[in-house]
PDB file of N, CA and C in Angstrom:
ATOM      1  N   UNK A   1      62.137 116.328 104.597  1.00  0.00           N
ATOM      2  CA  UNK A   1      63.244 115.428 104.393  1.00  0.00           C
ATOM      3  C   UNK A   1      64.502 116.253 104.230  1.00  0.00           C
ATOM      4  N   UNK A   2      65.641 116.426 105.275  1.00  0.00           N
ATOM      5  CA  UNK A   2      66.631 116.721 104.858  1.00  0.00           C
ATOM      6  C   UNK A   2      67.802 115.929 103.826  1.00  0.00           C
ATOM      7  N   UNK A   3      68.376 116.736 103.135  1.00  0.00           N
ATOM      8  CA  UNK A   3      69.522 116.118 102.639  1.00  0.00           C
ATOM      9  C   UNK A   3      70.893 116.552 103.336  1.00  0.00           C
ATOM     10  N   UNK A   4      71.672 115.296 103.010  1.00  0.00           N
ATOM     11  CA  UNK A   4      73.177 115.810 103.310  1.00  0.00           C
ATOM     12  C   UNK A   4      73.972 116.647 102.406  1.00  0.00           C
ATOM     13  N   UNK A   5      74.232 117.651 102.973  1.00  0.00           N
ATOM     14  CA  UNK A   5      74.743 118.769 102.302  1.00  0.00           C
ATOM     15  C   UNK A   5      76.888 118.899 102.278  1.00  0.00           C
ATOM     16  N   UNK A   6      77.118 119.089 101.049  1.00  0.00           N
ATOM     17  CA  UNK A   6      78.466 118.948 100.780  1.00  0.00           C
ATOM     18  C   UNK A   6      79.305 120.180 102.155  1.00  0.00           C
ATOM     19  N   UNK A   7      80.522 120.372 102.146  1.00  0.00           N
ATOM     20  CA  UNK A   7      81.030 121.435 102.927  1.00  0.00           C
ATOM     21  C   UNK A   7      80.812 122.884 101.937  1.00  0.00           C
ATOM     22  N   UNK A   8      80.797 122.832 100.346  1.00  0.00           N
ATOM     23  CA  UNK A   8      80.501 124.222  99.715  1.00  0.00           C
ATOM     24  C   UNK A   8      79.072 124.269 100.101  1.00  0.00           C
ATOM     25  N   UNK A   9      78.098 123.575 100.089  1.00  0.00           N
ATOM     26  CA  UNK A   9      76.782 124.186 100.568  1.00  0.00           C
ATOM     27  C   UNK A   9      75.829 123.407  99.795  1.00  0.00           C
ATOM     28  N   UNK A  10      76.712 123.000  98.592  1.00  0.00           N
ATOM     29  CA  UNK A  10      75.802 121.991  97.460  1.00  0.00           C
ATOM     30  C   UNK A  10      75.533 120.566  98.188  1.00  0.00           C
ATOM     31  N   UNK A  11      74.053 119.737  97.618  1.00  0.00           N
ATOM     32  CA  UNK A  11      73.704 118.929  98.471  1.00  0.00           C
ATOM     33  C   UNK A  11      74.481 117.952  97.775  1.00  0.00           C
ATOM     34  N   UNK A  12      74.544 116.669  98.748  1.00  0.00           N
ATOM     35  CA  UNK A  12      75.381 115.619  98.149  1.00  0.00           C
ATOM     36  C   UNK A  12      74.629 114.547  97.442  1.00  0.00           C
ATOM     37  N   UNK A  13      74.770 114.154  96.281  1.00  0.00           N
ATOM     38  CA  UNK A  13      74.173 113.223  95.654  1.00  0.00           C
ATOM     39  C   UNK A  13      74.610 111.784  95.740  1.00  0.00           C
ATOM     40  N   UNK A  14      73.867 110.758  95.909  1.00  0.00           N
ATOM     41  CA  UNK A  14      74.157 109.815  96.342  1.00  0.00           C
ATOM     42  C   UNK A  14      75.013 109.078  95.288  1.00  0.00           C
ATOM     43  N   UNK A  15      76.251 108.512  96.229  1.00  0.00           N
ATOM     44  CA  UNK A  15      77.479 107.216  94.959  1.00  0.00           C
ATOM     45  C   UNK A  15      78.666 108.350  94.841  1.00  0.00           C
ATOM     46  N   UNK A  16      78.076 109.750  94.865  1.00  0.00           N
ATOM     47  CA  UNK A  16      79.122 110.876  93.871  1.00  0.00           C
ATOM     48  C   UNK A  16      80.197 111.315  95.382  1.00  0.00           C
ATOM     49  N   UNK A  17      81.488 110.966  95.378  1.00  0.00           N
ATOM     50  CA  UNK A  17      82.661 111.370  96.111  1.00  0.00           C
ATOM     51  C   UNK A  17      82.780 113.036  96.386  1.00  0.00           C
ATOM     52  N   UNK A  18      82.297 113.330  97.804  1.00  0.00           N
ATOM     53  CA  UNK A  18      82.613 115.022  98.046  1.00  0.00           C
ATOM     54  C   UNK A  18      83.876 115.533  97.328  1.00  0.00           C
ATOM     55  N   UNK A  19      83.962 116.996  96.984  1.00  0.00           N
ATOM     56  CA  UNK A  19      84.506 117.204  96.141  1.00  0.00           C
ATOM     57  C   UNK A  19      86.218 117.375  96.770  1.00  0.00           C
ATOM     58  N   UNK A  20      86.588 117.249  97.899  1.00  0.00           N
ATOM     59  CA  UNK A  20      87.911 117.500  99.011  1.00  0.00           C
ATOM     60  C   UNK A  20      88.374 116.253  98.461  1.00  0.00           C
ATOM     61  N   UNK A  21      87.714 114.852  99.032  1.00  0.00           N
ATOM     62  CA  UNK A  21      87.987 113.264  98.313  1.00  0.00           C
ATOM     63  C   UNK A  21      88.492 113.465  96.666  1.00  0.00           C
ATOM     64  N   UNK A  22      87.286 113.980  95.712  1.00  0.00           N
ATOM     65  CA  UNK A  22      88.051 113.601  94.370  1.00  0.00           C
ATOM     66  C   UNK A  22      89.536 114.396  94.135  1.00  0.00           C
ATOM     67  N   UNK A  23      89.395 115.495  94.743  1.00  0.00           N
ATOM     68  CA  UNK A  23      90.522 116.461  94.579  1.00  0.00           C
ATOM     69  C   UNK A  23      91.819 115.945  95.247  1.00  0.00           C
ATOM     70  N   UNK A  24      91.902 114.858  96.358  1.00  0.00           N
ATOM     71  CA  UNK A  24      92.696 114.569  96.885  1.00  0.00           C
ATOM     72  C   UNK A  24      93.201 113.166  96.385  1.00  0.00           C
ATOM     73  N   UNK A  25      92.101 112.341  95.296  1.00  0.00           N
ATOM     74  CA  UNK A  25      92.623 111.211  95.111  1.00  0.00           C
ATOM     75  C   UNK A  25      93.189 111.808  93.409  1.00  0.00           C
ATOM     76  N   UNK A  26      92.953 113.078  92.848  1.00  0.00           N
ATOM     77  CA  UNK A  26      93.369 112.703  91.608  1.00  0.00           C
ATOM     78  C   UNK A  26      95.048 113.470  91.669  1.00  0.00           C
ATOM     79  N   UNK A  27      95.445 113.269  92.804  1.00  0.00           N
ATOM     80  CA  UNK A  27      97.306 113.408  93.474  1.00  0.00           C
ATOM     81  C   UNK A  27      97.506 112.368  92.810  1.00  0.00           C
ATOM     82  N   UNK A  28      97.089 110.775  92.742  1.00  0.00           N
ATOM     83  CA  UNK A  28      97.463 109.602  92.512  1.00  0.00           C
ATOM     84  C   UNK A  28      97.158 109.253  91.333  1.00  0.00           C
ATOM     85  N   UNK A  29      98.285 107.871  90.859  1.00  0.00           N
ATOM     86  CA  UNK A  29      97.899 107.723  89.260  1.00  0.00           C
ATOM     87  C   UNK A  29      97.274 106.386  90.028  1.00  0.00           C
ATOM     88  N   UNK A  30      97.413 106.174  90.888  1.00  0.00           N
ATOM     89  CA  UNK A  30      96.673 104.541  90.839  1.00  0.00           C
ATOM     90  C   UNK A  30      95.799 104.140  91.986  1.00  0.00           C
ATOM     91  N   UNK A  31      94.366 103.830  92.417  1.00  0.00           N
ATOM     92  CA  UNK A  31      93.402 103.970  93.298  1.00  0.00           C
ATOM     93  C   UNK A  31      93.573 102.597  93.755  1.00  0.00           C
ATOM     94  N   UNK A  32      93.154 102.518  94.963  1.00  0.00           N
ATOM     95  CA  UNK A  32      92.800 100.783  95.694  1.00  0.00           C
ATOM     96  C   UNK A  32      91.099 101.424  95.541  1.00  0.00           C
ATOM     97  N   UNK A  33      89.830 100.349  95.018  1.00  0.00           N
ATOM     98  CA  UNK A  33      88.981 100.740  95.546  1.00  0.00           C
ATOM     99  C   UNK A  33      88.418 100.696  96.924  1.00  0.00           C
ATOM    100  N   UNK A  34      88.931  99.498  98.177  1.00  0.00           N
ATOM    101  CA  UNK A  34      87.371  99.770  98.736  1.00  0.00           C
ATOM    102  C   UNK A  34      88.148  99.477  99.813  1.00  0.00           C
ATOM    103  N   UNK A  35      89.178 100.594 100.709  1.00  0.00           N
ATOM    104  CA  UNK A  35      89.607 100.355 102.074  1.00  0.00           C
ATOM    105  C   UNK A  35      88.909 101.297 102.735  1.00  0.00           C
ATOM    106  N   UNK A  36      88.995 100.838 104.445  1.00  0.00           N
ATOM    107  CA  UNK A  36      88.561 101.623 105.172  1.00  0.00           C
ATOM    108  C   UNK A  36      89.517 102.560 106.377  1.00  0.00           C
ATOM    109  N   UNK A  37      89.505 103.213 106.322  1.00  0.00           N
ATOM    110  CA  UNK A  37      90.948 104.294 107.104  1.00  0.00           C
ATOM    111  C   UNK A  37      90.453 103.688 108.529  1.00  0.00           C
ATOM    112  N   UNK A  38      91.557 103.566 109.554  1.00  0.00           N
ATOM    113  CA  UNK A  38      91.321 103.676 111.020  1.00  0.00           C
ATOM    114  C   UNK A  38      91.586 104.333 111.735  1.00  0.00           C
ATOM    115  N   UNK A  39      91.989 105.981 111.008  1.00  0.00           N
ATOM    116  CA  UNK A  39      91.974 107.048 111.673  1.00  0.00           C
ATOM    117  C   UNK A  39      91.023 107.752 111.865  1.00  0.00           C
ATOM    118  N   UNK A  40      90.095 107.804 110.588  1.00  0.00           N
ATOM    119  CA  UNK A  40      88.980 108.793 110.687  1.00  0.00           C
ATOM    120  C   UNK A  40      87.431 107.921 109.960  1.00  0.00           C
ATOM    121  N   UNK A  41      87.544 106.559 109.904  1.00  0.00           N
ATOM    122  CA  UNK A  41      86.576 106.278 109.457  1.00  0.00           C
ATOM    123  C   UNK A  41      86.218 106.029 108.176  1.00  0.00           C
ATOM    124  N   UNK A  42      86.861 106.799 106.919  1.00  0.00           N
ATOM    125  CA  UNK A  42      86.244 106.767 105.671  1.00  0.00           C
ATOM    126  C   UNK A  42      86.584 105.745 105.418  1.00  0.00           C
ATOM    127  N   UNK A  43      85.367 105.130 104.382  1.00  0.00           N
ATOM    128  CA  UNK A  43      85.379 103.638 103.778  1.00  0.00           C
ATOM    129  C   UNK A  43      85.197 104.075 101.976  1.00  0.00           C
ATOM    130  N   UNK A  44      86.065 103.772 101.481  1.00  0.00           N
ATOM    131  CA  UNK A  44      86.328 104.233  99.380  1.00  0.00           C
ATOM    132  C   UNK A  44      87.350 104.053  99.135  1.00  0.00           C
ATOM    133  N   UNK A  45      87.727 104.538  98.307  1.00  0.00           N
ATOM    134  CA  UNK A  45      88.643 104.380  97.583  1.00  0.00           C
ATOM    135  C   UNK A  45      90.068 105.073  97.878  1.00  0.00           C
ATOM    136  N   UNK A  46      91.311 104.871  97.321  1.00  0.00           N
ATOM    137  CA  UNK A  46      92.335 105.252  98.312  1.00  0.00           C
ATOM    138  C   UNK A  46      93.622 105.654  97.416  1.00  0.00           C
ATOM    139  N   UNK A  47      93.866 106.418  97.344  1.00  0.00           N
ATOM    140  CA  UNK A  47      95.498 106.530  96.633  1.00  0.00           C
ATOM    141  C   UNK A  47      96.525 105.916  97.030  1.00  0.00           C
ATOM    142  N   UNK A  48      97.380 105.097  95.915  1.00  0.00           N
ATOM    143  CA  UNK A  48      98.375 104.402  96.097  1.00  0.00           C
ATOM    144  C   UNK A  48      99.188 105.505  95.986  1.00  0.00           C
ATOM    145  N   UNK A  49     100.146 105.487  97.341  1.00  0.00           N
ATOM    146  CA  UNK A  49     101.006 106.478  97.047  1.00  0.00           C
ATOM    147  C   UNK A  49     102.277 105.817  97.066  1.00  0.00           C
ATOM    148  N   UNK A  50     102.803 104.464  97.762  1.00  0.00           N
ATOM    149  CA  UNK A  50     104.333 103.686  96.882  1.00  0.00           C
ATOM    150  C   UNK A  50     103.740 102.601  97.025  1.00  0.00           C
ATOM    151  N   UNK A  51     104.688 101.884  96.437  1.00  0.00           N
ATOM    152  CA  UNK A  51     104.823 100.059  96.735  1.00  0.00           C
ATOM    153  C   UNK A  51     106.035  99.959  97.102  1.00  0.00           C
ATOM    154  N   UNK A  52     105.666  98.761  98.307  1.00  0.00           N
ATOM    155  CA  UNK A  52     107.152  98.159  99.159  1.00  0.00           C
ATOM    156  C   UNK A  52     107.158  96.831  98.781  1.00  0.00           C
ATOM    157  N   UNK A  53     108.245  96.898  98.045  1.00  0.00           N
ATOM    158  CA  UNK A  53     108.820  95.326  97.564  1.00  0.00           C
ATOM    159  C   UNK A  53     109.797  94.789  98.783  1.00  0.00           C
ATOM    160  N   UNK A  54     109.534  93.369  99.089  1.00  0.00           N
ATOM    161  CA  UNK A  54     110.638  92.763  99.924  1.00  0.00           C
ATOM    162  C   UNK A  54     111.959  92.843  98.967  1.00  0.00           C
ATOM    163  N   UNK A  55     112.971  92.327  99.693  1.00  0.00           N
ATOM    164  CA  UNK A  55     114.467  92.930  98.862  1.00  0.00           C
ATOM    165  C   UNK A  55     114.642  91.100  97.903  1.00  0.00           C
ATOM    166  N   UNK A  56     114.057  90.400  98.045  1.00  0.00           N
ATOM    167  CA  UNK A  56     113.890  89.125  97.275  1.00  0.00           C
ATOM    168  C   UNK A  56     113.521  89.080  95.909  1.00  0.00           C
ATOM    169  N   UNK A  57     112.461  90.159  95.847  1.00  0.00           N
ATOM    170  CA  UNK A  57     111.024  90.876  94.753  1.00  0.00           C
ATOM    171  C   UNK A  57     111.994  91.779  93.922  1.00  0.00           C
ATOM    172  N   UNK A  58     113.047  92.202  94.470  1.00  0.00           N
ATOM    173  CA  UNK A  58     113.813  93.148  93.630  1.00  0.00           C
ATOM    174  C   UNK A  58     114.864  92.455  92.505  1.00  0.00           C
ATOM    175  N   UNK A  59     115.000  93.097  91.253  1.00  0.00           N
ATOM    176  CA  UNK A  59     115.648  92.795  90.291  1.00  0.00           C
ATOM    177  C   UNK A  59     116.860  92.100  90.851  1.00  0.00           C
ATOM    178  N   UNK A  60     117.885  92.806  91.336  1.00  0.00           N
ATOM    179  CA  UNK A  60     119.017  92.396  91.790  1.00  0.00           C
ATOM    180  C   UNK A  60     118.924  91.158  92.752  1.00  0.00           C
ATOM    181  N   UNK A  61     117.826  91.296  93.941  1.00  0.00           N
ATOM    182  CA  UNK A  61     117.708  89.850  94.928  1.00  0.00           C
ATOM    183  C   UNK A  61     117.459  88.725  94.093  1.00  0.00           C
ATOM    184  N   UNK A  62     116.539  88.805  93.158  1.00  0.00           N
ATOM    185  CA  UNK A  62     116.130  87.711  92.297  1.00  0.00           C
ATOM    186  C   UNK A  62     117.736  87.085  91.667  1.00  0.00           C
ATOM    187  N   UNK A  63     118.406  88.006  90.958  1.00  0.00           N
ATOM    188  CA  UNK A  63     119.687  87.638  90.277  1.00  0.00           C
ATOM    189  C   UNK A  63     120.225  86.903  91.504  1.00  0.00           C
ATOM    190  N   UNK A  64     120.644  87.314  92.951  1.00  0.00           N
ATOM    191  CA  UNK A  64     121.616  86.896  93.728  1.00  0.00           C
ATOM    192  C   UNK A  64     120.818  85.729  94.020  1.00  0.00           C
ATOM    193  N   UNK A  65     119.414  85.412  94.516  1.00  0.00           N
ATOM    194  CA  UNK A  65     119.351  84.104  95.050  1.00  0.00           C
ATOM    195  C   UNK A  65     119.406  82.788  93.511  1.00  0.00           C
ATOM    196  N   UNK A  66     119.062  83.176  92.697  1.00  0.00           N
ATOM    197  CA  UNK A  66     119.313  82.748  91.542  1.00  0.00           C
ATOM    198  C   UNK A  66     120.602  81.910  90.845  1.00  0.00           C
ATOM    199  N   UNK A  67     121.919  82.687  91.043  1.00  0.00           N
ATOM    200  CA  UNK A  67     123.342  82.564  91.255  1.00  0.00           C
ATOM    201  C   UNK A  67     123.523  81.646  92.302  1.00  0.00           C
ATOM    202  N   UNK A  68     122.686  81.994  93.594  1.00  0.00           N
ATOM    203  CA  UNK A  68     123.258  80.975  95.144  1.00  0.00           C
ATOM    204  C   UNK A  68     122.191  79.703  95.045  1.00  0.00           C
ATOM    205  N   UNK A  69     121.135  79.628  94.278  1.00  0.00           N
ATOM    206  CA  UNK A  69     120.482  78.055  93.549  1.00  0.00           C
ATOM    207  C   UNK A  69     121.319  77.607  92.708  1.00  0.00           C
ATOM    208  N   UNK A  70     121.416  78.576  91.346  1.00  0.00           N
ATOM    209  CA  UNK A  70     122.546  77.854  90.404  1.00  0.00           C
ATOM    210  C   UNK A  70     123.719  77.101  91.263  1.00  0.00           C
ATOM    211  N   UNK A  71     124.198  77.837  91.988  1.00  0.00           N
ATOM    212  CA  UNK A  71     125.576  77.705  92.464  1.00  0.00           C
ATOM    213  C   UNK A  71     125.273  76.503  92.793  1.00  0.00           C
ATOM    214  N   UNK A  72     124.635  75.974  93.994  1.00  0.00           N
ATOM    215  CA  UNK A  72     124.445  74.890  95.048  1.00  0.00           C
ATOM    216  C   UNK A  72     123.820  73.862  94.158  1.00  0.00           C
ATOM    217  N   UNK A  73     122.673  73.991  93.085  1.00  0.00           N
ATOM    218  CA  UNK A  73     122.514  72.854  92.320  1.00  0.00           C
ATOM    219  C   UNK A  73     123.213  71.898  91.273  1.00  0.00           C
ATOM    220  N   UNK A  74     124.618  72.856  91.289  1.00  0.00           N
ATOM    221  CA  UNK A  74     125.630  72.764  90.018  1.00  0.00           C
ATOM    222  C   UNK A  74     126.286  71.604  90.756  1.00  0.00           C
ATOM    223  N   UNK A  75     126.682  72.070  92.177  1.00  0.00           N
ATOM    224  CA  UNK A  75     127.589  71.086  92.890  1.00  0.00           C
ATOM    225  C   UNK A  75     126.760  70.036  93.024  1.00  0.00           C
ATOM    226  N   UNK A  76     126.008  70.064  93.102  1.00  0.00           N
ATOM    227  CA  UNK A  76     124.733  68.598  93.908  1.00  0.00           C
ATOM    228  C   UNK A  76     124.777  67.983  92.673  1.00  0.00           C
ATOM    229  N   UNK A  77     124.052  68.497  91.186  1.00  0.00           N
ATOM    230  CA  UNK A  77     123.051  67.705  90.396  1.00  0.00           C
ATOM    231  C   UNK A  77     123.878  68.251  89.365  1.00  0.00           C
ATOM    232  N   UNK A  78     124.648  68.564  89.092  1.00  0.00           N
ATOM    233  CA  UNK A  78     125.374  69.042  87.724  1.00  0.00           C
ATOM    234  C   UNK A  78     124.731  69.706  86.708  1.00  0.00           C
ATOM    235  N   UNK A  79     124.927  70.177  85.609  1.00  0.00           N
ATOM    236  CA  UNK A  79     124.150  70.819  84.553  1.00  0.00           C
ATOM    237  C   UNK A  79     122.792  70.734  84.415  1.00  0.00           C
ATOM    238  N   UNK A  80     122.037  69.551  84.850  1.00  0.00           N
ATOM    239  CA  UNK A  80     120.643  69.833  84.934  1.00  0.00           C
ATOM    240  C   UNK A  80     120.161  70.308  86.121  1.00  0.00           C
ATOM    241  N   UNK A  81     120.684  70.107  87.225  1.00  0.00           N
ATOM    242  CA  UNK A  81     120.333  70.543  88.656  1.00  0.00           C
ATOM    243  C   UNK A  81     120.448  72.334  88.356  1.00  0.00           C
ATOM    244  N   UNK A  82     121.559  73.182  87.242  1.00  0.00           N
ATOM    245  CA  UNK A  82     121.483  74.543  87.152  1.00  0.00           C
ATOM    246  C   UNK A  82     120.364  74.767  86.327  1.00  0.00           C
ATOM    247  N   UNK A  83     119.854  73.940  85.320  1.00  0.00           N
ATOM    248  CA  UNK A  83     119.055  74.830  84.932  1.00  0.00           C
ATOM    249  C   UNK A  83     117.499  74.249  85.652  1.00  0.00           C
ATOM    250  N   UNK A  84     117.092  73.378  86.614  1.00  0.00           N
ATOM    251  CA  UNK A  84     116.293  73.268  87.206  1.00  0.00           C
ATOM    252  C   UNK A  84     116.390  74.737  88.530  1.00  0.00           C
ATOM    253  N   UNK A  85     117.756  75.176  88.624  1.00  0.00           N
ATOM    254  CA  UNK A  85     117.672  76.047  89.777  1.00  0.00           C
ATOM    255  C   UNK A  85     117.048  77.582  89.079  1.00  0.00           C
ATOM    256  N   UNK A  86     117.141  77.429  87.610  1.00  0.00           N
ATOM    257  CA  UNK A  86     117.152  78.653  87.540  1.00  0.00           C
ATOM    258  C   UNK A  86     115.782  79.148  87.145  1.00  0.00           C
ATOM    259  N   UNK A  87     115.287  78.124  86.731  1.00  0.00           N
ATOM    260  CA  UNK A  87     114.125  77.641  86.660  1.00  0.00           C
ATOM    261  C   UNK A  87     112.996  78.067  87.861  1.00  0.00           C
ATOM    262  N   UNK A  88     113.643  77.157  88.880  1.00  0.00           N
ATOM    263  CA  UNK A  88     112.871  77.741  90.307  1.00  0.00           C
ATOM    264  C   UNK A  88     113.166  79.141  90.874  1.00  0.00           C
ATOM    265  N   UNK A  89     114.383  79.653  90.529  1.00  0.00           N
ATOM    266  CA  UNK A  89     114.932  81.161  90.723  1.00  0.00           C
ATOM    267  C   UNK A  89     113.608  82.224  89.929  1.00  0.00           C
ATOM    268  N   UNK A  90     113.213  81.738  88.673  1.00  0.00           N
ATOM    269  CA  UNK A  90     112.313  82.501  88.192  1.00  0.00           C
ATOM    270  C   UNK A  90     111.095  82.105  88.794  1.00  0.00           C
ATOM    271  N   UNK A  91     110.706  80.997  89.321  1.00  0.00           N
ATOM    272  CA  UNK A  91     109.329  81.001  89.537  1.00  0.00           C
ATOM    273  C   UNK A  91     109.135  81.515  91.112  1.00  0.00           C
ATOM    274  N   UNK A  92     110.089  81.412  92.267  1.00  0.00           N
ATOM    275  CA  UNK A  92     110.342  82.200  92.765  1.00  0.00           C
ATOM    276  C   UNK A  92     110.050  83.594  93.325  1.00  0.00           C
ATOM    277  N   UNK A  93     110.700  84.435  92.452  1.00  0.00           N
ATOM    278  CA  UNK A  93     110.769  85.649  91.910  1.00  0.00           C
ATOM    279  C   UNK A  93     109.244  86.216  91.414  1.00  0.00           C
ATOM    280  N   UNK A  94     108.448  84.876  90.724  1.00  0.00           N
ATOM    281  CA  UNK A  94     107.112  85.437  90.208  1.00  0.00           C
ATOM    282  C   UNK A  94     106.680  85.636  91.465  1.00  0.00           C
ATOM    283  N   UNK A  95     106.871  84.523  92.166  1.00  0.00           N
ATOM    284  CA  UNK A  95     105.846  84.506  93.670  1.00  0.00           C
ATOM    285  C   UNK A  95     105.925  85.632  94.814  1.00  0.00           C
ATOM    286  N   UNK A  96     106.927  85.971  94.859  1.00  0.00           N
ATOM    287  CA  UNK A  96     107.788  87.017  95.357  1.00  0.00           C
ATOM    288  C   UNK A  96     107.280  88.655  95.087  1.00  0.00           C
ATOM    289  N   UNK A  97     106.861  88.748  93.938  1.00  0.00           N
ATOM    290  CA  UNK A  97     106.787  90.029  93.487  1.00  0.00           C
ATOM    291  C   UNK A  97     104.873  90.260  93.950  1.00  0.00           C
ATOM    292  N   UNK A  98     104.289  88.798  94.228  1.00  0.00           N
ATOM    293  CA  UNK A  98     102.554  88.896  94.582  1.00  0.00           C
ATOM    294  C   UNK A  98     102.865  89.468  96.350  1.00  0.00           C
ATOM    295  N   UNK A  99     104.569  89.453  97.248  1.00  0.00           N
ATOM    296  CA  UNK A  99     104.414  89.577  97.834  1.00  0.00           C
ATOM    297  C   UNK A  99     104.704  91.098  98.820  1.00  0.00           C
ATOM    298  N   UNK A 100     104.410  92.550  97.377  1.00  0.00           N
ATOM    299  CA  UNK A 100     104.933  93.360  97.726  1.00  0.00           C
ATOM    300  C   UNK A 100     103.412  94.370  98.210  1.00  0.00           C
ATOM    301  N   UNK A 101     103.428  95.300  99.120  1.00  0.00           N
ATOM    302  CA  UNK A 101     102.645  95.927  99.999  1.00  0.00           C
ATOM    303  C   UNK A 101     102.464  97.351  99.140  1.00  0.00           C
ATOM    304  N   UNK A 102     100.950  97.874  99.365  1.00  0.00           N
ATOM    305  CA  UNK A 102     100.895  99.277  98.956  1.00  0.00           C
ATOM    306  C   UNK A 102     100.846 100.092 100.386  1.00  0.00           C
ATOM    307  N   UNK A 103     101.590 101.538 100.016  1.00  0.00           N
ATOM    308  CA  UNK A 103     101.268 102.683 100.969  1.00  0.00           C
ATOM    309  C   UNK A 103      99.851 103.347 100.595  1.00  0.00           C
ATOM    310  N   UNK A 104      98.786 103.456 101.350  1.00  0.00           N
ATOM    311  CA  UNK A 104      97.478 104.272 100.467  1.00  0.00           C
ATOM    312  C   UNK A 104      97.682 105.239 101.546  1.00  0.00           C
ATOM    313  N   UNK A 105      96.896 106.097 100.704  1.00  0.00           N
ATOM    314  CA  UNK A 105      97.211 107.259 101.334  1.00  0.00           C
ATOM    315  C   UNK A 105      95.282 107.728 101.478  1.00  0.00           C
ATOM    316  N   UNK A 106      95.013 108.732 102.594  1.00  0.00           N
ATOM    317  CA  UNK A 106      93.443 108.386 102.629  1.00  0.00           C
ATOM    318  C   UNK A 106      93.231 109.826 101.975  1.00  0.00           C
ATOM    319  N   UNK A 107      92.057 109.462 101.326  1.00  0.00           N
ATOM    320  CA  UNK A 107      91.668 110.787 101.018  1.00  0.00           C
ATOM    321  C   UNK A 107      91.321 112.160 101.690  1.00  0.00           C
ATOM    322  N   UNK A 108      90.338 111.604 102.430  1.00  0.00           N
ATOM    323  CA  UNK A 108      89.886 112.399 103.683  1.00  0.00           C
ATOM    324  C   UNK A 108      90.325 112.375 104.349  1.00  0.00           C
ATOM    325  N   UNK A 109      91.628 112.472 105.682  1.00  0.00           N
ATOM    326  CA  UNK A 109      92.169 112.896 106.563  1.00  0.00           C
ATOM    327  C   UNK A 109      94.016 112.690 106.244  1.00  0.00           C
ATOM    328  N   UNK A 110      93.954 111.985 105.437  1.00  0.00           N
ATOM    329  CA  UNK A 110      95.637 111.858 104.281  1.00  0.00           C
ATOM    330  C   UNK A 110      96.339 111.363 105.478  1.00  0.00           C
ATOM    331  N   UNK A 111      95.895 110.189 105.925  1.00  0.00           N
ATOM    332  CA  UNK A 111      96.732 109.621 106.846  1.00  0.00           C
ATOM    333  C   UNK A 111      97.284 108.504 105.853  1.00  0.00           C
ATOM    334  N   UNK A 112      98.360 107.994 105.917  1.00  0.00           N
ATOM    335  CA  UNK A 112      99.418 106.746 105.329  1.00  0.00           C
ATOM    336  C   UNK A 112      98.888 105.431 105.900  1.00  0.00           C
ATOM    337  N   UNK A 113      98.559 104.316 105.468  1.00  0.00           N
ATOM    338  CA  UNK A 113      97.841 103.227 105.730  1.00  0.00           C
ATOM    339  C   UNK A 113      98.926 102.133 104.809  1.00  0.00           C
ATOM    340  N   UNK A 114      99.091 101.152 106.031  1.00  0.00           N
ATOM    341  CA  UNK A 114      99.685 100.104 104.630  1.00  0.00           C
ATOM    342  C   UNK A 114      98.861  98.587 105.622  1.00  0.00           C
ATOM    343  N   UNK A 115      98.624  97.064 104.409  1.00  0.00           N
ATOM    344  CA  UNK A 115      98.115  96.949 105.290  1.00  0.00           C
ATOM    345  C   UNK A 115      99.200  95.732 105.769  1.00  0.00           C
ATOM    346  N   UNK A 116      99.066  94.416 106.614  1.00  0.00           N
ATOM    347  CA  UNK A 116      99.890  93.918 107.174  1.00  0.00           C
ATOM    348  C   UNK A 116     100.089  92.537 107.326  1.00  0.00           C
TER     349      UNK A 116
END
């Protein structure tokens, strides 16, 4: 019965990440577990290397569309129409921020992956 043997020469034990993989994911403070690269195949775990927020998701977009609800509900519906806008400006903004993307980065061949 052969075993699969690591690249130092040590055999590989089954579940346990070759030692190139752990060394390359502990670059990252934060892991995706279970993508699969489509450059080279590997299927594990993955270093987050940024997050891409749409410009909506960002502190400042949230304030401006926020201001341009207030604004437009003030004229329509008066004092309650602003704070119903601002209202939806925050809930918004929650929804907004579920809609930002990670860069992973692969362990084994360190190609950049985002997904789409």
């Amino acid at each position: 019965m052969s075993q699969h043997m690591e690249p130092s020469g040590s055999p590989a034990q089954p579940g346990v990440l070759p030692e190139h993989i752990r060394q390359n994911l502990k670059k990252y403070r934060q892991h995706a577990e279970r993508i699969t690269c489509l450059e080279c195949g590997y299927v594990g775990p993955m270093g987050i290397k940024a997050r891409i927020k749409p410009w909506y998701a960002t502190w400042w977009g949230s304030i401006l569309l926020a201001a341009i609800a207030a604004s437009i509900a003030s004229v329509l519906f008066g004092g309650i129409g602003m704070m119903a806008a601002v209202i939806v400006g925050g809930l918004a903004s929650a929804l907004a921020l579920s809609g930002s993307r990670d860069i992973h980065s692969c362990p084994n061949c360190e190609a950049d992956l985002q997904r789409r």
